[in-house]
N, C-alpha and C. Protein backbone atom coordinates (compact mmCIF):
# COMPACT_ATOMS: atom_id res chain seq x y z
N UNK A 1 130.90 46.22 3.46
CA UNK A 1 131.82 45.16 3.84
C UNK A 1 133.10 45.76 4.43
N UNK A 2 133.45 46.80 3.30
CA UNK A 2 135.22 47.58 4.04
C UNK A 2 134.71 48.22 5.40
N UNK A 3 133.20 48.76 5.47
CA UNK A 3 133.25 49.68 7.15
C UNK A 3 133.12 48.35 7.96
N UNK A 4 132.93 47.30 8.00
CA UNK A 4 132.70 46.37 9.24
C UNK A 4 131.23 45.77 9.01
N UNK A 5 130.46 46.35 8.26
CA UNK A 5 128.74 45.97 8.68
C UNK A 5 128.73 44.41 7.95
N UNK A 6 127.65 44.52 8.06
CA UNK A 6 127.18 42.83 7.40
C UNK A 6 127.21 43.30 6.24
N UNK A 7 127.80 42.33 5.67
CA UNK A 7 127.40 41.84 3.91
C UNK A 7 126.78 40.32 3.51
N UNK A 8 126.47 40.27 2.37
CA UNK A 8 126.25 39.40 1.79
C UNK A 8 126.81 38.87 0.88
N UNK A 9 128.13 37.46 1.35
CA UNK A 9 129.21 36.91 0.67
C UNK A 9 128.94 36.70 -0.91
N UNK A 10 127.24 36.32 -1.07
CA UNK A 10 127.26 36.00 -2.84
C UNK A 10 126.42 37.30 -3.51
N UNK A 11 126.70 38.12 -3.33
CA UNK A 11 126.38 39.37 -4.05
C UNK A 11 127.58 39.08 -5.20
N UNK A 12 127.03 38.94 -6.30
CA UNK A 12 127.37 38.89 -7.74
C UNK A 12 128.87 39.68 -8.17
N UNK A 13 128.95 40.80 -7.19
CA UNK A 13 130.42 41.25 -7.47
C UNK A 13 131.42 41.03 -6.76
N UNK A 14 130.97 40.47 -5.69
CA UNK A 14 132.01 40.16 -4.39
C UNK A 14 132.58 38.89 -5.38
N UNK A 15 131.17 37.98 -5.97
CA UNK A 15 131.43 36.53 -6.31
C UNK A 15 132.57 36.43 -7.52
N UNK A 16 132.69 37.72 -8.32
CA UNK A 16 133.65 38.51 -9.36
C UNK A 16 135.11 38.41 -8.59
N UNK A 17 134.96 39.59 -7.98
CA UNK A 17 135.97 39.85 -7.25
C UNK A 17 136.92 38.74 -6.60
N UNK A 18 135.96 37.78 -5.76
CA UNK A 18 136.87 36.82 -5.29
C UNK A 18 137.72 35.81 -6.29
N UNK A 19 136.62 35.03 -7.00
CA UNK A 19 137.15 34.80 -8.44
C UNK A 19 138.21 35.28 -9.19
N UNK A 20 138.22 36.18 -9.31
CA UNK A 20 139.08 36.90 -9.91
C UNK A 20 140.74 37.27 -9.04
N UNK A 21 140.80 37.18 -7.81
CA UNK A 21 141.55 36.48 -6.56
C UNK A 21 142.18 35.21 -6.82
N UNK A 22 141.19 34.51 -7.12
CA UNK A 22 141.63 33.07 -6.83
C UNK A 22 142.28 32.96 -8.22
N UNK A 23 142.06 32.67 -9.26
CA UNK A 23 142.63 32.76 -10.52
C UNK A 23 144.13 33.17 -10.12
N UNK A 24 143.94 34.57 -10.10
CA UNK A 24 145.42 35.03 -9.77
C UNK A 24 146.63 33.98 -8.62
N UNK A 25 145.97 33.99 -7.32
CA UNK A 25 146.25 33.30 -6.38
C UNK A 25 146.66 32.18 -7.36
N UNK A 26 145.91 31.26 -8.16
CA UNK A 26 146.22 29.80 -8.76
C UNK A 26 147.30 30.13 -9.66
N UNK A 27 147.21 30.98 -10.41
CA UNK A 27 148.64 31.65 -11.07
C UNK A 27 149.86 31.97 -10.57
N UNK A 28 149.49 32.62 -9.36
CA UNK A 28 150.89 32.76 -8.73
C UNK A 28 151.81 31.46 -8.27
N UNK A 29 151.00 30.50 -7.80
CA UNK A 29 151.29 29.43 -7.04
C UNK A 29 151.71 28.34 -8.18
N UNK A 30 151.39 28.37 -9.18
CA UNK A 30 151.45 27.21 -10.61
C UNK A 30 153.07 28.21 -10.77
N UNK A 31 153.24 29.41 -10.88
CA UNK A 31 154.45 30.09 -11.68
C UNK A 31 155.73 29.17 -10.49
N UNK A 32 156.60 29.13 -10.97
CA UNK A 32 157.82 28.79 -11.08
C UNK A 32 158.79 29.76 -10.21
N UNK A 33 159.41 29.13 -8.90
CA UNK A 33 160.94 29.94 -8.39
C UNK A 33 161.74 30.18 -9.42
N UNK A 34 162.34 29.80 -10.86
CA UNK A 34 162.82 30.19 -11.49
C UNK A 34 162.70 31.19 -12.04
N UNK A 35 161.24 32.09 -11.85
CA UNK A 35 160.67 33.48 -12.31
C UNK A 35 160.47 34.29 -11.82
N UNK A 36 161.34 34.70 -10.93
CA UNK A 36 160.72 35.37 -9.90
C UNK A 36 160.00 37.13 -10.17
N UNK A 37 160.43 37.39 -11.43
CA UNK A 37 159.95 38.63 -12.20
C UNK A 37 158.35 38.29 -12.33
N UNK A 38 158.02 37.62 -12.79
CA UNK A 38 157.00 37.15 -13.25
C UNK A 38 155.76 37.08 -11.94
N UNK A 39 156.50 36.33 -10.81
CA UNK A 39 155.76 36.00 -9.36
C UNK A 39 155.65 37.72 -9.03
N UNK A 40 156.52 38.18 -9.17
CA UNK A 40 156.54 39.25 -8.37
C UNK A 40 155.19 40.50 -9.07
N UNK A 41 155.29 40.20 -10.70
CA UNK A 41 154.23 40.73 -11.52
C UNK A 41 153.17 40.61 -11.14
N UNK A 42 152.93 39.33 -10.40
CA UNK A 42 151.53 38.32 -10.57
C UNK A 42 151.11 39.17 -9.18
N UNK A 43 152.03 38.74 -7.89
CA UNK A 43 151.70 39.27 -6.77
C UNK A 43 151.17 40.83 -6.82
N UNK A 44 151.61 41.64 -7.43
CA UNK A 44 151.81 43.10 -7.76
C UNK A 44 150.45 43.28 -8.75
N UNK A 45 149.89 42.42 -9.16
CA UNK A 45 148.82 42.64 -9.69
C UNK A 45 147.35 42.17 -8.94
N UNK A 46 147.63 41.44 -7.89
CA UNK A 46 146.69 40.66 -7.23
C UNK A 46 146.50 41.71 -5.83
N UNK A 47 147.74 42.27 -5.47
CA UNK A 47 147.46 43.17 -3.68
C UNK A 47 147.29 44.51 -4.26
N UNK A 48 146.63 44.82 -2.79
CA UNK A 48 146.44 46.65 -3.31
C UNK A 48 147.69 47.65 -3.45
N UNK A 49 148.27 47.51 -2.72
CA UNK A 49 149.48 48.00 -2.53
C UNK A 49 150.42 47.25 -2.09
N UNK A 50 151.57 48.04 -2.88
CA UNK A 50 153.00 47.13 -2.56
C UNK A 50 154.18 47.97 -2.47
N UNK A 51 155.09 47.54 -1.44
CA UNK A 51 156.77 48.21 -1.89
C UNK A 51 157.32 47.87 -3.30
N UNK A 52 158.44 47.71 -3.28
CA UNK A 52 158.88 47.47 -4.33
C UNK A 52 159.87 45.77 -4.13
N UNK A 53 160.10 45.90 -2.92
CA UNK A 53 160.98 44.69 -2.62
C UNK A 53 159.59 43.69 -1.93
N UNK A 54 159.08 42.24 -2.61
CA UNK A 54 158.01 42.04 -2.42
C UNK A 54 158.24 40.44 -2.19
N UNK A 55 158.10 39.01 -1.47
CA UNK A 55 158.58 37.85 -1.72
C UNK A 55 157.54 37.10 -1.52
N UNK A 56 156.61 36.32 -1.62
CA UNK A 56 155.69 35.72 -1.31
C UNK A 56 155.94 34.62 -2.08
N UNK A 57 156.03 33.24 -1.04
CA UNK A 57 156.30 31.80 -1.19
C UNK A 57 154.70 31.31 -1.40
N UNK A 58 154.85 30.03 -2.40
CA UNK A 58 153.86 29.81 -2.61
C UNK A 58 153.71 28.37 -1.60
N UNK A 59 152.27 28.16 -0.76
CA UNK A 59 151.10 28.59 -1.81
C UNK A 59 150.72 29.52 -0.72
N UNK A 60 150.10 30.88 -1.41
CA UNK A 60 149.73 31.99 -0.88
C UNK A 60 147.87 31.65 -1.50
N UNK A 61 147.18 32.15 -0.36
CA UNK A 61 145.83 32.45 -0.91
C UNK A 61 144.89 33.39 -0.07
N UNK A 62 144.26 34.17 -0.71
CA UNK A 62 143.45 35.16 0.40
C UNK A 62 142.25 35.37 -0.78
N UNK A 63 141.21 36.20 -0.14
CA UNK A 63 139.80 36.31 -0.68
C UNK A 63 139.74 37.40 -1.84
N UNK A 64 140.30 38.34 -1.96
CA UNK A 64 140.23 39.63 -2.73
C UNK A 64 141.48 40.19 -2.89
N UNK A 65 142.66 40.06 -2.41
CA UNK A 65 143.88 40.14 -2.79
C UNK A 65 144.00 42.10 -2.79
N UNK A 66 143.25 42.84 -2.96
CA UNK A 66 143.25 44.28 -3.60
C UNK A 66 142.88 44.78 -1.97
N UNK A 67 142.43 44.36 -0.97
CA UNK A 67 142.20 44.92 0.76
C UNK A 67 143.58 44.74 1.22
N UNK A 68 144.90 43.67 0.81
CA UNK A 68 145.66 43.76 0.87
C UNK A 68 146.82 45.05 1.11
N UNK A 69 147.53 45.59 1.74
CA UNK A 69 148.37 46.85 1.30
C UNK A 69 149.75 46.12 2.04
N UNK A 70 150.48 46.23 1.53
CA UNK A 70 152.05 45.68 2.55
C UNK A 70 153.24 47.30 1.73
N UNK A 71 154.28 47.00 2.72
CA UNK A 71 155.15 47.90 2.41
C UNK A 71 156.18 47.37 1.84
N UNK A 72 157.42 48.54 2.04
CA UNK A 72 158.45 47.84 1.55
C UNK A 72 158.82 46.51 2.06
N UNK A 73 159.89 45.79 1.78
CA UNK A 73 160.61 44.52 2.48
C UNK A 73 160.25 43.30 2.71
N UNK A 74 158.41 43.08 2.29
CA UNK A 74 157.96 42.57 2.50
C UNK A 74 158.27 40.66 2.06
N UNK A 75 157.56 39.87 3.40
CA UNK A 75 157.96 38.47 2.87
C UNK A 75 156.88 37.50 3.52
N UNK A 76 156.59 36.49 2.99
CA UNK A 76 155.60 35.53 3.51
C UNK A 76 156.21 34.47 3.14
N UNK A 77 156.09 33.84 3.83
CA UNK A 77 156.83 32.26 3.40
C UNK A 77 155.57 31.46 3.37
N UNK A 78 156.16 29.79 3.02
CA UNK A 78 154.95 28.99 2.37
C UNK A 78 153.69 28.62 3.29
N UNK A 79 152.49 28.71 2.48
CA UNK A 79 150.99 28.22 2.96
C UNK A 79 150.73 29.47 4.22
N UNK A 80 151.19 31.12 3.72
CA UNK A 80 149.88 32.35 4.04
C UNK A 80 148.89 32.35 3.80
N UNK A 81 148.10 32.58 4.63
CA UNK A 81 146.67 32.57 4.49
C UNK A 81 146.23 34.18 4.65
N UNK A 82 145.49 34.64 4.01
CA UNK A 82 145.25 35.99 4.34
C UNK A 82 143.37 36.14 4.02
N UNK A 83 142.32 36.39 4.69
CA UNK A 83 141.47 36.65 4.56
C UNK A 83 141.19 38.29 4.41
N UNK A 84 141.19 38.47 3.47
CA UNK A 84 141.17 40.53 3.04
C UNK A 84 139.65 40.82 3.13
N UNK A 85 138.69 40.03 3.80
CA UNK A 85 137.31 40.83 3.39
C UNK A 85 137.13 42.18 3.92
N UNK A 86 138.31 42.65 5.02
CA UNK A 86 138.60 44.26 5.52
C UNK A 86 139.72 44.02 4.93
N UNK A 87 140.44 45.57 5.33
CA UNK A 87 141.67 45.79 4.62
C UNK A 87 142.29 45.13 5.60
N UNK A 88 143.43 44.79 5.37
CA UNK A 88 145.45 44.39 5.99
C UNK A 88 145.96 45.29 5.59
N UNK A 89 146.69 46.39 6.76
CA UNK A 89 147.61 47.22 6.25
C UNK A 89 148.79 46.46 7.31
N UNK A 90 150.05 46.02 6.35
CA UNK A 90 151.09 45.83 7.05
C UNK A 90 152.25 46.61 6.54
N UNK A 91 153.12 46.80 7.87
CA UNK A 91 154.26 47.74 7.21
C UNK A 91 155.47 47.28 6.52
N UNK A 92 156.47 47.94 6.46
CA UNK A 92 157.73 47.70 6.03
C UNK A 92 158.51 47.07 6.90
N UNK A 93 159.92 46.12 6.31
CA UNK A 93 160.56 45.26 6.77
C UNK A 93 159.14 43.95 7.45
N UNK A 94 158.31 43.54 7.47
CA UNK A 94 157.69 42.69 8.00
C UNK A 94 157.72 41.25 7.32
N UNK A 95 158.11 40.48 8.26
CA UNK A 95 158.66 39.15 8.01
C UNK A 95 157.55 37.96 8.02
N UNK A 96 157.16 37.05 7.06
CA UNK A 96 155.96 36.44 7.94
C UNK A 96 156.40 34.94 7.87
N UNK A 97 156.25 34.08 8.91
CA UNK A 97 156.56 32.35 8.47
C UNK A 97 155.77 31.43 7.96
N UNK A 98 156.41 30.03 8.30
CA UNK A 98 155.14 29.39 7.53
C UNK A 98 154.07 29.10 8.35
N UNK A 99 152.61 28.90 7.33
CA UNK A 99 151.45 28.45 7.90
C UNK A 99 150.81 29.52 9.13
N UNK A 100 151.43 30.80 8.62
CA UNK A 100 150.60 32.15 9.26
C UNK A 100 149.43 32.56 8.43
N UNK A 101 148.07 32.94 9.37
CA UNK A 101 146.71 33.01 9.22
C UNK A 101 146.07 34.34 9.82
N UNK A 102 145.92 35.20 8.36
CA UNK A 102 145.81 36.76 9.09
C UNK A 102 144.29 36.92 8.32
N UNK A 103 143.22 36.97 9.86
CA UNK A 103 141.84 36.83 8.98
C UNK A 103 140.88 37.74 9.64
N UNK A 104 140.52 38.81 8.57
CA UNK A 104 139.91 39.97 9.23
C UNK A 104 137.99 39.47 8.93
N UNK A 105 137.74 37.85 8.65
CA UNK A 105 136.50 38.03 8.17
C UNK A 105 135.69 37.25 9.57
N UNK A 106 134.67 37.43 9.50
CA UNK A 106 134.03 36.83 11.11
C UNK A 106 132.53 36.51 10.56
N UNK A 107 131.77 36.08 11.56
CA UNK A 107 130.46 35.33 11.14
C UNK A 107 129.72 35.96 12.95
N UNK A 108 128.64 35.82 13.05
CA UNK A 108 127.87 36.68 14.05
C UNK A 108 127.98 35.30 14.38
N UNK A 109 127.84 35.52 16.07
CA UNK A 109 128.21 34.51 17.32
C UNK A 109 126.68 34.14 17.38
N UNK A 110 125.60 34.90 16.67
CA UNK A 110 123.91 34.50 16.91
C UNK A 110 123.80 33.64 15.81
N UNK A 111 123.55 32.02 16.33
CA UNK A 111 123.07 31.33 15.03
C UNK A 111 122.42 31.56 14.01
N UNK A 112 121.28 32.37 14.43
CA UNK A 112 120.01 32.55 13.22
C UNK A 112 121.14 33.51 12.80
N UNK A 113 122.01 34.68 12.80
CA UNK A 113 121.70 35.82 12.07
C UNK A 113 123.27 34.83 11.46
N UNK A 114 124.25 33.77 11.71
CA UNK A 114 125.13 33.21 11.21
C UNK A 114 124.49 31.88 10.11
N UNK A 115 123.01 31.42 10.62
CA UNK A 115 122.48 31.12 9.47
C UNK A 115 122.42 31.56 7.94
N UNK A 116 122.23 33.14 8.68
CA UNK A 116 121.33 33.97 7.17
C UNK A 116 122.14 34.20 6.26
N UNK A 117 123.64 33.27 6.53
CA UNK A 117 124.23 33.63 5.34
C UNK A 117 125.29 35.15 5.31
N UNK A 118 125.08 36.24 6.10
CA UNK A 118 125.65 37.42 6.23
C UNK A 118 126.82 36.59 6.71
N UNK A 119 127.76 37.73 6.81
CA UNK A 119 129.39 37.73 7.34
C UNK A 119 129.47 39.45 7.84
N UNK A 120 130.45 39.32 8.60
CA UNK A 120 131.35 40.98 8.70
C UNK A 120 133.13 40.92 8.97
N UNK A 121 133.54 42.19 8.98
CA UNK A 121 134.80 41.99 9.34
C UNK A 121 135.26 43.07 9.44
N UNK A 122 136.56 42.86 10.70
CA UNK A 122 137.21 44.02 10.89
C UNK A 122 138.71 43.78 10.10
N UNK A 123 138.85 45.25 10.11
CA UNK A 123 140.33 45.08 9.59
C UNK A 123 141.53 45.07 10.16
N UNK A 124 142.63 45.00 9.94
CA UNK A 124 144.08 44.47 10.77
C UNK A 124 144.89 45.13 10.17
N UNK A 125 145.99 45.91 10.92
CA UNK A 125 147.15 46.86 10.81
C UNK A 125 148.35 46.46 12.11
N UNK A 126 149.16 46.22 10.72
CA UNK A 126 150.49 45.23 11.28
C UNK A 126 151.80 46.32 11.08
N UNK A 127 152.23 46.78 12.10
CA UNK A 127 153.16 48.00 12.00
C UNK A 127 154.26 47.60 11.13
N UNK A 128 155.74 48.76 11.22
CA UNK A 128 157.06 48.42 10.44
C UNK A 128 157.65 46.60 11.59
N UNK A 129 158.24 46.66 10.63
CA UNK A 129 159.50 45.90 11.02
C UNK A 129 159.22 45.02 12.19
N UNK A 130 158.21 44.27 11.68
CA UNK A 130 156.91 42.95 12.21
C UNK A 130 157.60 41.46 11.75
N UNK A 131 157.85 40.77 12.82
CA UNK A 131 158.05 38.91 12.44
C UNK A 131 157.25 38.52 13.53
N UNK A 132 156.18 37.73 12.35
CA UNK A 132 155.00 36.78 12.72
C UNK A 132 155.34 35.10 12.36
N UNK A 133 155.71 34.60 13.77
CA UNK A 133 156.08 33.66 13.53
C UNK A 133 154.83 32.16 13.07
N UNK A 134 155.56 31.13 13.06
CA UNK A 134 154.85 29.86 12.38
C UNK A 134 153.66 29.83 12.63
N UNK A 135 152.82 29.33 12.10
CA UNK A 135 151.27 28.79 12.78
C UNK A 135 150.78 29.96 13.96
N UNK A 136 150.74 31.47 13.49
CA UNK A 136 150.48 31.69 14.50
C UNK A 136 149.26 32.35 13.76
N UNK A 137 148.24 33.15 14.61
CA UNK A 137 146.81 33.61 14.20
C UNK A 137 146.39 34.73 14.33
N UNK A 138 146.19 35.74 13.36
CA UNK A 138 145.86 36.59 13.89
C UNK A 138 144.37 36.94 13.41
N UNK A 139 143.35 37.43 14.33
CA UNK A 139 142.30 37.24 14.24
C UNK A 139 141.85 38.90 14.20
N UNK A 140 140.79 38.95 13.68
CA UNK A 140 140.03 39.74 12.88
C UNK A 140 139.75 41.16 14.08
N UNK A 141 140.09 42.25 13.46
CA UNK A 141 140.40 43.77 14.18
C UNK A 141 141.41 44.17 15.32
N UNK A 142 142.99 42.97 14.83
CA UNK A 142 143.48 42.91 16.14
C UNK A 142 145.09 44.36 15.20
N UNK A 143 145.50 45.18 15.61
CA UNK A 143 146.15 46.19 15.23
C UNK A 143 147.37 45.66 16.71
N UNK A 144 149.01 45.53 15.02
CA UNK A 144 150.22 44.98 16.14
C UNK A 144 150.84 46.89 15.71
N UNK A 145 151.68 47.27 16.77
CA UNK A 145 152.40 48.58 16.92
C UNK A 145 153.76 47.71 15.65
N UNK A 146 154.74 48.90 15.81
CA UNK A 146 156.38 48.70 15.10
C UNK A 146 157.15 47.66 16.16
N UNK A 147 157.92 47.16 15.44
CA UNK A 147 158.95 45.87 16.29
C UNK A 147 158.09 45.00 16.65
N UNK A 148 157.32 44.63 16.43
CA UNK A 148 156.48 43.32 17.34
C UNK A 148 157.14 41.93 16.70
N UNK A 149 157.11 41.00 17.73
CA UNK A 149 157.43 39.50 17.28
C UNK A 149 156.45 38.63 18.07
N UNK A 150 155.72 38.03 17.01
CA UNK A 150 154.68 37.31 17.21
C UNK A 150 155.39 35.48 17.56
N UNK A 151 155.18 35.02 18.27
CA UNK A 151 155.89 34.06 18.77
C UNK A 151 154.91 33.04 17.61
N UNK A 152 155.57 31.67 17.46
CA UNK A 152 155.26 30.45 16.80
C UNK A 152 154.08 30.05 17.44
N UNK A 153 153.11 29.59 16.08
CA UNK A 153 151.46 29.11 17.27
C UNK A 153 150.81 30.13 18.08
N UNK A 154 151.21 31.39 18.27
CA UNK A 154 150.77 32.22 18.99
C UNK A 154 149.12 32.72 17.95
N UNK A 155 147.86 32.64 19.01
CA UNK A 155 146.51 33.12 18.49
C UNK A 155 146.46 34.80 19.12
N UNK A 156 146.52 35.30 18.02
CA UNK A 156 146.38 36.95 18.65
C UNK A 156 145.05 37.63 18.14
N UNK A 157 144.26 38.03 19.66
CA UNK A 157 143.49 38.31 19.86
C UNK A 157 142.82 39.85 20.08
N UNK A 158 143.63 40.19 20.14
CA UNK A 158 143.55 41.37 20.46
C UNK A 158 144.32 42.44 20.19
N UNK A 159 144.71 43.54 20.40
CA UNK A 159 146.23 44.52 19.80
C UNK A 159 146.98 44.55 20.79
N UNK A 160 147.84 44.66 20.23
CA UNK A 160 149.33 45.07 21.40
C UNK A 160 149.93 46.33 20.67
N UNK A 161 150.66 47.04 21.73
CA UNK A 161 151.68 48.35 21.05
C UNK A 161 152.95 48.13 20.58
N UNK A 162 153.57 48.95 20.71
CA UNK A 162 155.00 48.77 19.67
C UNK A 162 156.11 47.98 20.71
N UNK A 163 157.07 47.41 20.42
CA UNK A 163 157.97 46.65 21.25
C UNK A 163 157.89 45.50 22.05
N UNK A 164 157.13 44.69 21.40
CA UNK A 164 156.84 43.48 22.39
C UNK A 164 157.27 41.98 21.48
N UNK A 165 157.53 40.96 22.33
CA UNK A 165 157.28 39.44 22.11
C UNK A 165 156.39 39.45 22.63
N UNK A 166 155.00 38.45 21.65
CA UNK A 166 154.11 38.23 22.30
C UNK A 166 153.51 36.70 21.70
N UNK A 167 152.75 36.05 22.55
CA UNK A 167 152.80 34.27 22.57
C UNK A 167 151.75 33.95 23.01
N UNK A 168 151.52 32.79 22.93
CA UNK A 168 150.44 31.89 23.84
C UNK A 168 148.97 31.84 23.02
N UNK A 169 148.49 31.33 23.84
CA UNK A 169 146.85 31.43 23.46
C UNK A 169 145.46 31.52 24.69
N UNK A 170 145.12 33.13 24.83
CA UNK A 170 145.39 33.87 23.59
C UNK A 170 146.69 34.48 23.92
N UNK A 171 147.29 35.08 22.83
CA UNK A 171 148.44 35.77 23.40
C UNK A 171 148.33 37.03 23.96
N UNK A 172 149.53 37.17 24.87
CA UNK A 172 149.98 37.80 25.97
C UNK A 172 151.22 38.47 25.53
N UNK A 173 151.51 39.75 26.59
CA UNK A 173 153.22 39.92 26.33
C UNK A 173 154.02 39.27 26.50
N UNK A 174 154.72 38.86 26.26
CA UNK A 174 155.90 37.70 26.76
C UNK A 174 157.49 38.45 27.16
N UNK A 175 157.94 39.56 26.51
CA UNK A 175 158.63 40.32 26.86
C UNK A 175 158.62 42.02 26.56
N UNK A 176 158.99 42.83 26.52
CA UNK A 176 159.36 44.18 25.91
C UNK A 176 160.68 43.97 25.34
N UNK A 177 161.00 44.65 24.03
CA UNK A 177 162.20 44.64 23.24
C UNK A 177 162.94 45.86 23.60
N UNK A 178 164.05 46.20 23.77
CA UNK A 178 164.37 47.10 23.96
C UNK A 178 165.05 47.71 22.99
């Protein structure tokens, strides 16, 4: 599943694993802004890796929580979606808004073999000091460089390098940062 090949979603430990996701995920999201020790415990126990400065608005939910890795500074604001069936490596300072959708899991474009139940997925690497704005998408093996700003609604398809605004659908450069 982590190299990209096909798996099979109800193999008995994946079905663990995710479970065991979601629980957490339902925990984090039931805990209270008044706790933020506690959220931050919960989060810190659910991703693979973490900085130390960590904010995630609820409601947060993703598949396996542990393909996860973020850095320092990190922030997601309310209703992230994160599909981890590959890893997410995102960096430090990275900002995310609401109703952003980062999903490394995919289904084969051949009916019969999207019948059979298999899945695959690539994984996604989101450089330092990244703001992914509202509703925007990022879709499965797409790698953003350092400084990127993902425009609002923007579907990203593909990778871009370091220093860009980028928008639309699919998205495009929209500027260089200097």
């Amino acid at each position: 599943m982590l190299l990209g090949e096909y798996y099979d979603p109800s193999d008995a430990e994946l079905v663990r694993l995710r479970l065991e996701a979601r629980l957490l995920t339902e925990k984090l999201n039931q805990t209270s802004v008044s706790c933020p020790d506690k959220r931050v415990e919960i989060i810190k126990s659910l991703l693979g890796s973490t900085g130390n400065s960590i904010h995630i608005e609820s409601t947060f939910n993703c598949d396996y929580g542990l393909n996860i890795h973020v850095g320092e500074n990190f922030y997601a604001n309310f209703g992230c979606v994160i599909l981890d069936v590959a890893e997410v490596h995102i960096g430090e300072n990275c900002f995310i808004a609401p109703q952003v959708g980062i999903y490394t899991a995919t289904h084969p474009i051949d009916p019969i073999q999207r019948n059979s139940g298999l899945e695959f997925a690539k994984s996604i690497r989101i450089g330092n000091n990244c703001w992914i704005g509202g509703h925007a998408t990022i879709n499965p093996g797409v790698t953003l460089g350092d400084n990127v700003v993902v425009a609002s609604g923007a579907v990203v398809t593909k990778s871009f390098g370091s220093n860009v605004v980028i928008g639309g659908n699919p998205a495009r450069v929209l500027k260089a940062i200097e």
